[in-house]
PDB file of N, CA and C in Angstrom:
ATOM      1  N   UNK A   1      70.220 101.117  75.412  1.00  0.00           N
ATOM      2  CA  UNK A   1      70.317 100.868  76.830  1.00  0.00           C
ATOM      3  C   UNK A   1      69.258 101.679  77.563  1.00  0.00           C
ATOM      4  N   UNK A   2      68.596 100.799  78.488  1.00  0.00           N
ATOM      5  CA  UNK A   2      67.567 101.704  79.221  1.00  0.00           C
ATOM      6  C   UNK A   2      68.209 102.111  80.367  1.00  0.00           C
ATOM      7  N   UNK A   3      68.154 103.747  80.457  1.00  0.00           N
ATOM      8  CA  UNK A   3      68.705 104.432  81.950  1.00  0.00           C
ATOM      9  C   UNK A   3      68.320 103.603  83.252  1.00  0.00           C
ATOM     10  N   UNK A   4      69.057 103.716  84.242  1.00  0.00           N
ATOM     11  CA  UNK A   4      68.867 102.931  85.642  1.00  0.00           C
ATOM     12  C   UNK A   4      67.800 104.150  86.110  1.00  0.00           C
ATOM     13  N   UNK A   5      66.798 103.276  86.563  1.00  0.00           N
ATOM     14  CA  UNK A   5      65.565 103.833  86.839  1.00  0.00           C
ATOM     15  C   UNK A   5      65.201 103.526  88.921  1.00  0.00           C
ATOM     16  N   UNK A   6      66.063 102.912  89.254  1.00  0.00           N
ATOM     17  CA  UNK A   6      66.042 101.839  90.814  1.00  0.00           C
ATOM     18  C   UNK A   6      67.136 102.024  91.245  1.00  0.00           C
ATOM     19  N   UNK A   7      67.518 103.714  91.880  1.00  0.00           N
ATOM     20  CA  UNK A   7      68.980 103.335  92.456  1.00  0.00           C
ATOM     21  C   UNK A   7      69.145 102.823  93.813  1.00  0.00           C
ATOM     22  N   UNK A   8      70.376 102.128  93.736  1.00  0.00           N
ATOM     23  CA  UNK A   8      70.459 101.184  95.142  1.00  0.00           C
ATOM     24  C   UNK A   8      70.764 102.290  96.136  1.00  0.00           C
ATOM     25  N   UNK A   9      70.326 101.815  97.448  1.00  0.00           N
ATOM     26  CA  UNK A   9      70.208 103.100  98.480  1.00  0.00           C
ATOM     27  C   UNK A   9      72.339 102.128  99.358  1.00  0.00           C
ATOM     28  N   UNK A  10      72.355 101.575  98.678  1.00  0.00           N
ATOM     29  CA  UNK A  10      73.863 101.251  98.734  1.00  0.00           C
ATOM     30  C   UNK A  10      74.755 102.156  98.817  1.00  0.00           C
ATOM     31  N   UNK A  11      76.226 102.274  99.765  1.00  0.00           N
ATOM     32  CA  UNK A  11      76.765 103.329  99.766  1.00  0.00           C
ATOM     33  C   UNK A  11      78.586 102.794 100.605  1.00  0.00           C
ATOM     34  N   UNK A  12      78.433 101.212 100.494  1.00  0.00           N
ATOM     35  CA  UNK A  12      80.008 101.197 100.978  1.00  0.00           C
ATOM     36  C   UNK A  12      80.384 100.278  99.951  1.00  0.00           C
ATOM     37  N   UNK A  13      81.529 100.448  99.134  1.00  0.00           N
ATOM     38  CA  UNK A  13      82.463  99.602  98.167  1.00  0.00           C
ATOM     39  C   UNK A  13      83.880  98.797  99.339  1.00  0.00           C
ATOM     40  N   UNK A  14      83.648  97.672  99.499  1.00  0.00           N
ATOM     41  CA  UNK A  14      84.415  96.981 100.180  1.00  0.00           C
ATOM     42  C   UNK A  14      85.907  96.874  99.106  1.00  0.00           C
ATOM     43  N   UNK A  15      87.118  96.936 100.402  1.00  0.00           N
ATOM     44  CA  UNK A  15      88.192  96.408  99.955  1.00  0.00           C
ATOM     45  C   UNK A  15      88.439  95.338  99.059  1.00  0.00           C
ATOM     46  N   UNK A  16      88.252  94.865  98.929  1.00  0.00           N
ATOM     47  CA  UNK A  16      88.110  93.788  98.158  1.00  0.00           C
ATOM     48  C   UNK A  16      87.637  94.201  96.676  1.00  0.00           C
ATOM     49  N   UNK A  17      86.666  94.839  96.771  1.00  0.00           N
ATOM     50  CA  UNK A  17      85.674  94.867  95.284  1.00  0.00           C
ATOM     51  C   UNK A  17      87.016  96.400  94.809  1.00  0.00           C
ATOM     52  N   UNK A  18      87.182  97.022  95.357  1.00  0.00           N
ATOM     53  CA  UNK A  18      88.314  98.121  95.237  1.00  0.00           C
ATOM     54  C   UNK A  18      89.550  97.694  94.598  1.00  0.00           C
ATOM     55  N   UNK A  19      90.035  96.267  95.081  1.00  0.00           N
ATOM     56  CA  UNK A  19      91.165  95.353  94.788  1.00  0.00           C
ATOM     57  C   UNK A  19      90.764  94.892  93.348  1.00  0.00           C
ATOM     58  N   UNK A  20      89.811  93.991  92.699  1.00  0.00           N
ATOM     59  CA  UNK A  20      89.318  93.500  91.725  1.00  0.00           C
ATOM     60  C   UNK A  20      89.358  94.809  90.562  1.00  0.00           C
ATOM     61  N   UNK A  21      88.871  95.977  91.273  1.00  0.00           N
ATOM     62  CA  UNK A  21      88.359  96.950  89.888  1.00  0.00           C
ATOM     63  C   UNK A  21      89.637  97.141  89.508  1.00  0.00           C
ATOM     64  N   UNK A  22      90.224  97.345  90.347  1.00  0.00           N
ATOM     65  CA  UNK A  22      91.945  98.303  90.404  1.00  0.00           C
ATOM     66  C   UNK A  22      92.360  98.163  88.923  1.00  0.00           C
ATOM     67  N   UNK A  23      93.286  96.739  88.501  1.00  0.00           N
ATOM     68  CA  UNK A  23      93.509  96.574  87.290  1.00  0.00           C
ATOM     69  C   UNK A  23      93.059  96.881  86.144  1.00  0.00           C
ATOM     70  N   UNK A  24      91.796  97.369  86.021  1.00  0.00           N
ATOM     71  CA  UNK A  24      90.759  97.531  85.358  1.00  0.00           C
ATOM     72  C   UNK A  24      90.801  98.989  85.168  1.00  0.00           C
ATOM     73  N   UNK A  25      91.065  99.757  85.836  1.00  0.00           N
ATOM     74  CA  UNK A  25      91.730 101.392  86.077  1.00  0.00           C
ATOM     75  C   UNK A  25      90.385 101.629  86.537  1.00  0.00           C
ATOM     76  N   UNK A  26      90.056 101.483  87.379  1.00  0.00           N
ATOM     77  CA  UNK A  26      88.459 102.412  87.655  1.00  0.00           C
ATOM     78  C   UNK A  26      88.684 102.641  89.170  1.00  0.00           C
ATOM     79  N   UNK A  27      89.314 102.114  89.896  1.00  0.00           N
ATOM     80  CA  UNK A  27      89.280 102.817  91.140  1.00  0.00           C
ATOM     81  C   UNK A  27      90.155 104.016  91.644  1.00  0.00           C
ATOM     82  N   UNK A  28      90.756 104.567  90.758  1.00  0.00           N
ATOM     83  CA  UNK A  28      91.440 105.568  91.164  1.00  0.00           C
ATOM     84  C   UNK A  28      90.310 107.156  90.900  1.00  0.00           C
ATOM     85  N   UNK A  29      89.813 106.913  89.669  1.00  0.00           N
ATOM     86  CA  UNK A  29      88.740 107.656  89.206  1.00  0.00           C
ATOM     87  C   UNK A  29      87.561 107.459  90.236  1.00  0.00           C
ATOM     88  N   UNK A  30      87.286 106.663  90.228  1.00  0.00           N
ATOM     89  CA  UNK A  30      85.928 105.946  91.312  1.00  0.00           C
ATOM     90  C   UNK A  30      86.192 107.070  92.442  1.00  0.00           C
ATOM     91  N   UNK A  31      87.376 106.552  93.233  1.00  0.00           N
ATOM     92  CA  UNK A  31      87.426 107.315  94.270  1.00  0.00           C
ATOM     93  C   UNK A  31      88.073 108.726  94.380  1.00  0.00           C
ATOM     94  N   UNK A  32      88.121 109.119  93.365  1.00  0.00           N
ATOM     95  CA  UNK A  32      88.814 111.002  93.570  1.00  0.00           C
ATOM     96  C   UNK A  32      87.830 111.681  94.209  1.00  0.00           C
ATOM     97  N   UNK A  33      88.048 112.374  94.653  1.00  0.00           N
ATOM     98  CA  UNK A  33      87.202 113.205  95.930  1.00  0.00           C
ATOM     99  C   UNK A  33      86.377 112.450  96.563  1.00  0.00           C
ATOM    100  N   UNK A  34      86.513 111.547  96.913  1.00  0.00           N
ATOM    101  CA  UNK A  34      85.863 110.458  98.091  1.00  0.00           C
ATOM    102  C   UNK A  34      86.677 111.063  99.101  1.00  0.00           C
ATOM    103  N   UNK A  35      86.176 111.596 100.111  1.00  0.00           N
ATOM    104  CA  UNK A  35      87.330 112.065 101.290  1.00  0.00           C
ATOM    105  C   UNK A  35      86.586 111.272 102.539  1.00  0.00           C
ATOM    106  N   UNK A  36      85.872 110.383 102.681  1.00  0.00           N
ATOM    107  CA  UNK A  36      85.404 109.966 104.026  1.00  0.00           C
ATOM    108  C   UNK A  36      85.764 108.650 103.625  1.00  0.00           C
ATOM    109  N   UNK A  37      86.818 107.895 104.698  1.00  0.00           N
ATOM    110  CA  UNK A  37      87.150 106.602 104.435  1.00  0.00           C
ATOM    111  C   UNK A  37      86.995 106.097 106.217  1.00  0.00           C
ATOM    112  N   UNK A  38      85.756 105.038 106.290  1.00  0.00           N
ATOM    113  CA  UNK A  38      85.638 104.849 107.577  1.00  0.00           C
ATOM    114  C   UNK A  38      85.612 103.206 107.789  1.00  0.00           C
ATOM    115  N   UNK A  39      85.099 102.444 109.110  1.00  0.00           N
ATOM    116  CA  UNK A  39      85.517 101.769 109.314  1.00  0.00           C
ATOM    117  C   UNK A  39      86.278 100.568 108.914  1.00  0.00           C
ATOM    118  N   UNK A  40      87.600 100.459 110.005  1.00  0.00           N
ATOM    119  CA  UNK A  40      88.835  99.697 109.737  1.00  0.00           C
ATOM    120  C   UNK A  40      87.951  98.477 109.041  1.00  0.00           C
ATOM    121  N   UNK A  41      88.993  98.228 108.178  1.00  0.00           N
ATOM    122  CA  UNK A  41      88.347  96.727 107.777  1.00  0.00           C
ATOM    123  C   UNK A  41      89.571  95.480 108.367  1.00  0.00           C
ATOM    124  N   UNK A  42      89.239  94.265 108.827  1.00  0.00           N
ATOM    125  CA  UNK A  42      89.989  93.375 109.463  1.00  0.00           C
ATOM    126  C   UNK A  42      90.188  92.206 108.105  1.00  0.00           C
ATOM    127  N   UNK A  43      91.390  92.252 107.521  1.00  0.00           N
ATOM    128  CA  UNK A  43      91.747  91.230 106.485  1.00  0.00           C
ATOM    129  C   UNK A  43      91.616  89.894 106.627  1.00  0.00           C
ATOM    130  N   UNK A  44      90.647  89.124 106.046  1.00  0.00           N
ATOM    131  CA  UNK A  44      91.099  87.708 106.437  1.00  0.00           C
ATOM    132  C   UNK A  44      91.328  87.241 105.941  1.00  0.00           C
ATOM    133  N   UNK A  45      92.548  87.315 105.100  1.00  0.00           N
ATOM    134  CA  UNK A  45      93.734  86.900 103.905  1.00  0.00           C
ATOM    135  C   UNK A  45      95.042  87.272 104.780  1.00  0.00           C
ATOM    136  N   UNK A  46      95.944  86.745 103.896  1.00  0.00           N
ATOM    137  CA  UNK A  46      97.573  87.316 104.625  1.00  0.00           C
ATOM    138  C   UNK A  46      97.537  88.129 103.663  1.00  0.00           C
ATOM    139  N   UNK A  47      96.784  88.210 102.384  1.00  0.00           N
ATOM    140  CA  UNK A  47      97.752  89.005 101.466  1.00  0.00           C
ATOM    141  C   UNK A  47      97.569  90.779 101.890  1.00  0.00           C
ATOM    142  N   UNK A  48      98.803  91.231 101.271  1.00  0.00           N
ATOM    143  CA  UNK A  48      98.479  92.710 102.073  1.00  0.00           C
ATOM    144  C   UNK A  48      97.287  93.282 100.719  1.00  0.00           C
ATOM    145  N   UNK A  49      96.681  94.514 101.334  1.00  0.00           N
ATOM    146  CA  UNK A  49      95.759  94.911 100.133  1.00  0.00           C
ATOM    147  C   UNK A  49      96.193  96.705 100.357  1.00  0.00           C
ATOM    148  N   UNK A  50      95.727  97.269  99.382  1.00  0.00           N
ATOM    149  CA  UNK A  50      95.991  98.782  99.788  1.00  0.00           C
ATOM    150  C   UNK A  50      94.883  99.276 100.205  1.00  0.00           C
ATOM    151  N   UNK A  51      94.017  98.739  99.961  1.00  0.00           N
ATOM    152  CA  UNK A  51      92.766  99.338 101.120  1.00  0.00           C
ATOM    153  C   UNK A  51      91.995  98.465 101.881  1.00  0.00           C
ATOM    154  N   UNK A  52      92.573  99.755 102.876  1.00  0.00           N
ATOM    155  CA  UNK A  52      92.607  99.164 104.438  1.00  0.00           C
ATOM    156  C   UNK A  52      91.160  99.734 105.253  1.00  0.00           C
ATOM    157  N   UNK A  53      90.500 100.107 104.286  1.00  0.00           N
ATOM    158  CA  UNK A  53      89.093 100.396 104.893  1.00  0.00           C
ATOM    159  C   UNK A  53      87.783 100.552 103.582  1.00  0.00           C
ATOM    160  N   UNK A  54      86.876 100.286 104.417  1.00  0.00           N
ATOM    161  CA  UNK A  54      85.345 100.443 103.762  1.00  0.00           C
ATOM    162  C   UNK A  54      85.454 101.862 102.902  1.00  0.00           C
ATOM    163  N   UNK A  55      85.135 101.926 101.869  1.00  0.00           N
ATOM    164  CA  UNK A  55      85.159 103.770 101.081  1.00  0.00           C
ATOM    165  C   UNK A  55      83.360 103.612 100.993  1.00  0.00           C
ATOM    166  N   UNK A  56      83.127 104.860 101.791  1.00  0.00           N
ATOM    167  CA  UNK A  56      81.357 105.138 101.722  1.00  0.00           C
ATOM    168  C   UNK A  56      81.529 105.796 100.456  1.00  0.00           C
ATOM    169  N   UNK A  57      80.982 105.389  99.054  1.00  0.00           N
ATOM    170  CA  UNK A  57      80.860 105.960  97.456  1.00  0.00           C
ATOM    171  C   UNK A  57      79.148 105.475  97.368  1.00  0.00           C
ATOM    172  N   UNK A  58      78.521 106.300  96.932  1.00  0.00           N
ATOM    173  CA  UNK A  58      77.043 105.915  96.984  1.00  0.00           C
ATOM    174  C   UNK A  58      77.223 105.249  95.327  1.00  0.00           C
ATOM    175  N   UNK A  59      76.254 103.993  95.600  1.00  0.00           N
ATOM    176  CA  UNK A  59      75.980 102.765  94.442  1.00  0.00           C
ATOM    177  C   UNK A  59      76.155 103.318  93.044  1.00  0.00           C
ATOM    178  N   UNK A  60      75.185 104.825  93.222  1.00  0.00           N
ATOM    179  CA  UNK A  60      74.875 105.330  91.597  1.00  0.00           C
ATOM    180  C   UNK A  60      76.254 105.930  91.317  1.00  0.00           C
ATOM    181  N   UNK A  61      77.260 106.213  91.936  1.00  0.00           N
ATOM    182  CA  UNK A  61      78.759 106.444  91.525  1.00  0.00           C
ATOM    183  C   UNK A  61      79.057 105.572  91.079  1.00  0.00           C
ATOM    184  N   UNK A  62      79.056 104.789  91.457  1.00  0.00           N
ATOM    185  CA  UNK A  62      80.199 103.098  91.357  1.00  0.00           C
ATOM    186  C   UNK A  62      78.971 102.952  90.035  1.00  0.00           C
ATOM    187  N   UNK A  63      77.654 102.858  89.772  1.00  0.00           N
ATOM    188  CA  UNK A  63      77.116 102.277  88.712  1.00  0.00           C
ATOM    189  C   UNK A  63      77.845 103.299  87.174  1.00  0.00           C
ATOM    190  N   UNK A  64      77.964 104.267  87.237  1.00  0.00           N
ATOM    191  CA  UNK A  64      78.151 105.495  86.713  1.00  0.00           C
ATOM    192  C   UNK A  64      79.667 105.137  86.053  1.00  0.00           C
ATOM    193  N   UNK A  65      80.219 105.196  86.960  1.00  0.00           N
ATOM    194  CA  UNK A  65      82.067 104.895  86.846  1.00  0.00           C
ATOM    195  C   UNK A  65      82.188 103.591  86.209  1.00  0.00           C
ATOM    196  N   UNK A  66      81.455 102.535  86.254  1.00  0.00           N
ATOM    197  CA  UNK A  66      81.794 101.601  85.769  1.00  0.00           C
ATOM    198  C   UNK A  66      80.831 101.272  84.334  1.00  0.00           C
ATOM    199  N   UNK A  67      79.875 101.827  84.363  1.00  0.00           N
ATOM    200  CA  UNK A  67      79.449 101.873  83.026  1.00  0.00           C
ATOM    201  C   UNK A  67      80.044 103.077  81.738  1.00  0.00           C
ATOM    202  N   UNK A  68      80.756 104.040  82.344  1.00  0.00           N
ATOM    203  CA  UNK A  68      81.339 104.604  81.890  1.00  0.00           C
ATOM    204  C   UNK A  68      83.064 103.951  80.682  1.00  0.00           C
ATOM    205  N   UNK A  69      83.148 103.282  82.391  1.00  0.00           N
ATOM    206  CA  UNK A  69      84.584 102.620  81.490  1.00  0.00           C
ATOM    207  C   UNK A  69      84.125 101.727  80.864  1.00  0.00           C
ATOM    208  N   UNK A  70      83.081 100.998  80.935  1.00  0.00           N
ATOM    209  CA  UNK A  70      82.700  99.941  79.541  1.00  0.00           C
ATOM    210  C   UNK A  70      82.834 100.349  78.606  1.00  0.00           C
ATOM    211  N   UNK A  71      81.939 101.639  78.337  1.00  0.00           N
ATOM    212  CA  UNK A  71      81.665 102.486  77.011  1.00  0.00           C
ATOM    213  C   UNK A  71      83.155 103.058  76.636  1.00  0.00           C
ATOM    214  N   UNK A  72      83.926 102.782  77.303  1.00  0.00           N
ATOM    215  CA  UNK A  72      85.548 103.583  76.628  1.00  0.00           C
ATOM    216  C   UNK A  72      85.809 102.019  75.964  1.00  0.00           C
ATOM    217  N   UNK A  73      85.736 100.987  76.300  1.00  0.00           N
ATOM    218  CA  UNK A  73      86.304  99.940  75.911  1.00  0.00           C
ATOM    219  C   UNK A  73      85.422  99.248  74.890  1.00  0.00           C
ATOM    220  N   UNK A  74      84.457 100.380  74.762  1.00  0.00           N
ATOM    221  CA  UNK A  74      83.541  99.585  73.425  1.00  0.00           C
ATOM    222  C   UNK A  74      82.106  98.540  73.745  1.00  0.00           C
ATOM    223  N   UNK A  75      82.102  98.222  75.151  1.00  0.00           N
ATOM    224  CA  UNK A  75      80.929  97.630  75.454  1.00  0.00           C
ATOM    225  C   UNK A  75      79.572  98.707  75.532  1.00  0.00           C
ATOM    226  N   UNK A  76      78.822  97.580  76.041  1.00  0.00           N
ATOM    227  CA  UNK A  76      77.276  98.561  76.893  1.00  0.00           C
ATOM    228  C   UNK A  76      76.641  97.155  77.598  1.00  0.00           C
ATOM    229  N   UNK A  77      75.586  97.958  78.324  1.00  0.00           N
ATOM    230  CA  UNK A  77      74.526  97.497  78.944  1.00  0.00           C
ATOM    231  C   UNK A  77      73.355  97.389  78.356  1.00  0.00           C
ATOM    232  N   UNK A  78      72.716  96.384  78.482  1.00  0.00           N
ATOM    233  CA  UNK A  78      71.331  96.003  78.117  1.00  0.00           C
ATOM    234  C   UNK A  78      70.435  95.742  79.545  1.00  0.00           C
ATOM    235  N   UNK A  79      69.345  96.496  79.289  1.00  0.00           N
ATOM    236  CA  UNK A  79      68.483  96.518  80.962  1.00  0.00           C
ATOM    237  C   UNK A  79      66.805  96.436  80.704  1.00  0.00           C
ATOM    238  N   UNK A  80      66.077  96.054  81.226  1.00  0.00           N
ATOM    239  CA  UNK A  80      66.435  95.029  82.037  1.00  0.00           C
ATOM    240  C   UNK A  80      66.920  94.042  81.272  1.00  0.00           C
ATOM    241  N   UNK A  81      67.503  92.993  81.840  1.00  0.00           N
ATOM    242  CA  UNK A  81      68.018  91.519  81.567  1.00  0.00           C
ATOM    243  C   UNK A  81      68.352  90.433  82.264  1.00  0.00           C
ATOM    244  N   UNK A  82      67.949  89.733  82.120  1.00  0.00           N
ATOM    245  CA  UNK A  82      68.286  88.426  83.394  1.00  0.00           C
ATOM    246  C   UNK A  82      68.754  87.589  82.871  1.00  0.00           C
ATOM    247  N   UNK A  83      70.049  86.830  83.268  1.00  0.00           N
ATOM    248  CA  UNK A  83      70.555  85.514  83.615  1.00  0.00           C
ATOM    249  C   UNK A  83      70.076  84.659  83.800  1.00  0.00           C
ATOM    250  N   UNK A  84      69.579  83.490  82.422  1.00  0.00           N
ATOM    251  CA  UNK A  84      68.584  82.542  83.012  1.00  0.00           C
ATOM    252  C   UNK A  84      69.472  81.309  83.271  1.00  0.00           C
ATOM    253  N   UNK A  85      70.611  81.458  82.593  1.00  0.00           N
ATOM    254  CA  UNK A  85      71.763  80.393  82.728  1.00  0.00           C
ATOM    255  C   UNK A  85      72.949  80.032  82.295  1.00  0.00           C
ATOM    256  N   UNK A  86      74.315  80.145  82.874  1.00  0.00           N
ATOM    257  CA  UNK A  86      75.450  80.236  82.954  1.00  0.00           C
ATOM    258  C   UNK A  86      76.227  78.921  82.847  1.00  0.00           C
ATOM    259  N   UNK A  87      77.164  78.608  82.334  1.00  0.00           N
ATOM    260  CA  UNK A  87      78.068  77.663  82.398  1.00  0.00           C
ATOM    261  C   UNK A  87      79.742  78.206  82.341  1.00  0.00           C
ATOM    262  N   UNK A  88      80.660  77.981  82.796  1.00  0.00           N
ATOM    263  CA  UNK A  88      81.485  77.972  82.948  1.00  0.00           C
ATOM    264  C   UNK A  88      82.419  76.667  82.211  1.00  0.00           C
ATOM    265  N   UNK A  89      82.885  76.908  81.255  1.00  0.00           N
ATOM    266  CA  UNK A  89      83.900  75.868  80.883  1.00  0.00           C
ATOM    267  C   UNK A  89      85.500  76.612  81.097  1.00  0.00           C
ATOM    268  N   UNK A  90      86.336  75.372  80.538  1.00  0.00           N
ATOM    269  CA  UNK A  90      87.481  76.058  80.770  1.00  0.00           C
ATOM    270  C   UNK A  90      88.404  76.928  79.820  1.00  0.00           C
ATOM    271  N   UNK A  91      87.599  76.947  78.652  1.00  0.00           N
ATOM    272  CA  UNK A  91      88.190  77.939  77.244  1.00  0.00           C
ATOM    273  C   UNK A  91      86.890  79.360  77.816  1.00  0.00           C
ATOM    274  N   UNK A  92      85.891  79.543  78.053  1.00  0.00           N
ATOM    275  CA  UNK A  92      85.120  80.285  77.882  1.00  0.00           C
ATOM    276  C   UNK A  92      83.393  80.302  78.981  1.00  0.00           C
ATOM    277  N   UNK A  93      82.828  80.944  78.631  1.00  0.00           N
ATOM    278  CA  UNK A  93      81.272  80.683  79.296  1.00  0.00           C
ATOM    279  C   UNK A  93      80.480  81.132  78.295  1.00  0.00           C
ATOM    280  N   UNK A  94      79.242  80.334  78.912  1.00  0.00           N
ATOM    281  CA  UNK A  94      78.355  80.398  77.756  1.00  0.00           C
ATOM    282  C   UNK A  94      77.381  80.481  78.703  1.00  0.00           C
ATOM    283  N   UNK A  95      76.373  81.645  78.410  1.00  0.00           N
ATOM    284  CA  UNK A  95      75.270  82.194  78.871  1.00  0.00           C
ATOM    285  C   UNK A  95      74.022  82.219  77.984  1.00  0.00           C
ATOM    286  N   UNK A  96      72.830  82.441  79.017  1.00  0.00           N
ATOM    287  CA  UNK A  96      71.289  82.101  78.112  1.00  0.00           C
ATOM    288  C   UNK A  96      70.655  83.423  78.914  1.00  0.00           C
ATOM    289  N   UNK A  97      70.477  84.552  78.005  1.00  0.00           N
ATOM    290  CA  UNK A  97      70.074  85.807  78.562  1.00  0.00           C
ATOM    291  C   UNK A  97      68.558  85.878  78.460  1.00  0.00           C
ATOM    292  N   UNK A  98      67.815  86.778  78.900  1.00  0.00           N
ATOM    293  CA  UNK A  98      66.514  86.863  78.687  1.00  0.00           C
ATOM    294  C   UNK A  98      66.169  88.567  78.621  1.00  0.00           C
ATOM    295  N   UNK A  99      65.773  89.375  77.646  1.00  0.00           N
ATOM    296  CA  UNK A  99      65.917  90.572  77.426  1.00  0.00           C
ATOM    297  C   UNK A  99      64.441  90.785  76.449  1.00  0.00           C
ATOM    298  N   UNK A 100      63.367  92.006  76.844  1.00  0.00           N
ATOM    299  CA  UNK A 100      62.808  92.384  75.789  1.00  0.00           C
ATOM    300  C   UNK A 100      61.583  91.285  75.698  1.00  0.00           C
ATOM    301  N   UNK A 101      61.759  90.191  76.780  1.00  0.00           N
ATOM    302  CA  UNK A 101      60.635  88.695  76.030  1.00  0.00           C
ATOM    303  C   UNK A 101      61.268  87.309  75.326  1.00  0.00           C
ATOM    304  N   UNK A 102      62.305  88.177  74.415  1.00  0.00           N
ATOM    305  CA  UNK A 102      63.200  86.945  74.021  1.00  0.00           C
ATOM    306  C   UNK A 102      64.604  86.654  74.725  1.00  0.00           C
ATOM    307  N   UNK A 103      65.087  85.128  74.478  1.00  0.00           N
ATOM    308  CA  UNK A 103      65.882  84.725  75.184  1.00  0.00           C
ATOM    309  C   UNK A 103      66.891  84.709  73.954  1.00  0.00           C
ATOM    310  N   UNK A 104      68.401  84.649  74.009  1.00  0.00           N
ATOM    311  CA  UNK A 104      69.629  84.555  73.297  1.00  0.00           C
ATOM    312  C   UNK A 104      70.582  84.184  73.957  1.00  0.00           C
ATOM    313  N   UNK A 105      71.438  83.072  73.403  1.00  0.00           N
ATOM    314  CA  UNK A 105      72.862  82.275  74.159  1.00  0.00           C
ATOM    315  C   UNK A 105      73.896  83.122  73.411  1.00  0.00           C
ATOM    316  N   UNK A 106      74.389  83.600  74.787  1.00  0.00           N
ATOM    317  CA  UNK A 106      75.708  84.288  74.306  1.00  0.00           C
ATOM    318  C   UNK A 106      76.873  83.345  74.770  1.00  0.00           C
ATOM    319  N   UNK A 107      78.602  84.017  74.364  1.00  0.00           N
ATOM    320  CA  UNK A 107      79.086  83.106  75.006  1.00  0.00           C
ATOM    321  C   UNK A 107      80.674  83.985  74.815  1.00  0.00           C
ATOM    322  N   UNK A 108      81.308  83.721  75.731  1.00  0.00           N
ATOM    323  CA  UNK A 108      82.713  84.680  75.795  1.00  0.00           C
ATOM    324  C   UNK A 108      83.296  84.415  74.641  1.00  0.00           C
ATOM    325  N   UNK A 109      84.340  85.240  73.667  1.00  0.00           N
ATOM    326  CA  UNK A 109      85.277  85.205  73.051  1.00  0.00           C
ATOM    327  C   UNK A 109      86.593  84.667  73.531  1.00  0.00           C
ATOM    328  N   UNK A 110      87.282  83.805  73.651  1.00  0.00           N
ATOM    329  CA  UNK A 110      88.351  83.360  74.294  1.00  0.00           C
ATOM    330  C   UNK A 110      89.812  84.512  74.031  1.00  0.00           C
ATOM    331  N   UNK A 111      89.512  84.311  72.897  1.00  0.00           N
ATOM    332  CA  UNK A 111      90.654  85.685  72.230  1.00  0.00           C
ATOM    333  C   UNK A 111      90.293  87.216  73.116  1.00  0.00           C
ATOM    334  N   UNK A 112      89.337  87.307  73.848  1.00  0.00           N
ATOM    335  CA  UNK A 112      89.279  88.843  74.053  1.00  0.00           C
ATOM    336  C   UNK A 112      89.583  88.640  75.449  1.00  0.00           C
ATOM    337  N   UNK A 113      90.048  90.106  75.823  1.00  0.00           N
ATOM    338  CA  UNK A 113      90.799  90.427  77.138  1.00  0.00           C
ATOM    339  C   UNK A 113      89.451  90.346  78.560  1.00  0.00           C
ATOM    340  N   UNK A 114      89.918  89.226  79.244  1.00  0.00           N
ATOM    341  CA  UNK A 114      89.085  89.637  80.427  1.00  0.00           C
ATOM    342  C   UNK A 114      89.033  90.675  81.007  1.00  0.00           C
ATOM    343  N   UNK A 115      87.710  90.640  81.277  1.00  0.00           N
ATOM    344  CA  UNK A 115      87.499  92.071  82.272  1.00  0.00           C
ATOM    345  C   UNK A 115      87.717  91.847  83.693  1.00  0.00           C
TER     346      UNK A 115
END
């Protein structure tokens, strides 16, 4: 894996993306000593959410925390890499990566646990 070399000058994790990680166990870690939680966010769902505001966490945290928990679960990152093309079926997806010069079709395991 090549180290992130371009950090994003990014610095608010929306409710929402907070909601998605949750299950995943990374936002409780994510946000420990995050103590500045600022503007209200206005839901435009009925559903209730537990966060009820923007958390300012700068990008290279959130990149950090979440490449972290990959590596507990046995994955990694490959960088650079681009997405040259995606499909979506309904057992799985099947992707056409581009890494290094060469291209390779990957494609989900149906048996393995979504992330």
């Amino acid at each position: 894996m090549q180290d992130r070399t371009n950090t994003s000058p990014a610095c608010v994790v929306h409710a929402r993306t907070l909601e998605v990680l949750e299950p995943l166990g990374v936002t409780a870690d994510l946000l420990a000593g995050v103590k500045v939680s600022i503007f209200p966010v206005v839901i435009a769902h009925s559903s209730p959410s537990t966060f009820r505001r923007f958390r300012v966490v700068p990008q290279d945290r959130v990149e950090r925390f979440l490449l972290s928990h990959l590596k507990e679960l046995g994955g990694s990152v490959d960088r650079p890499c681009e997405l040259v093309h995606c499909k979506a079926l309904a057992s799985h997806v099947e992707a056409q990566v581009r890494s290094d010069g060469a291209t390779a079709r990957v494609r989900t395991d149906p048996t393995e646990r979504a992330l």
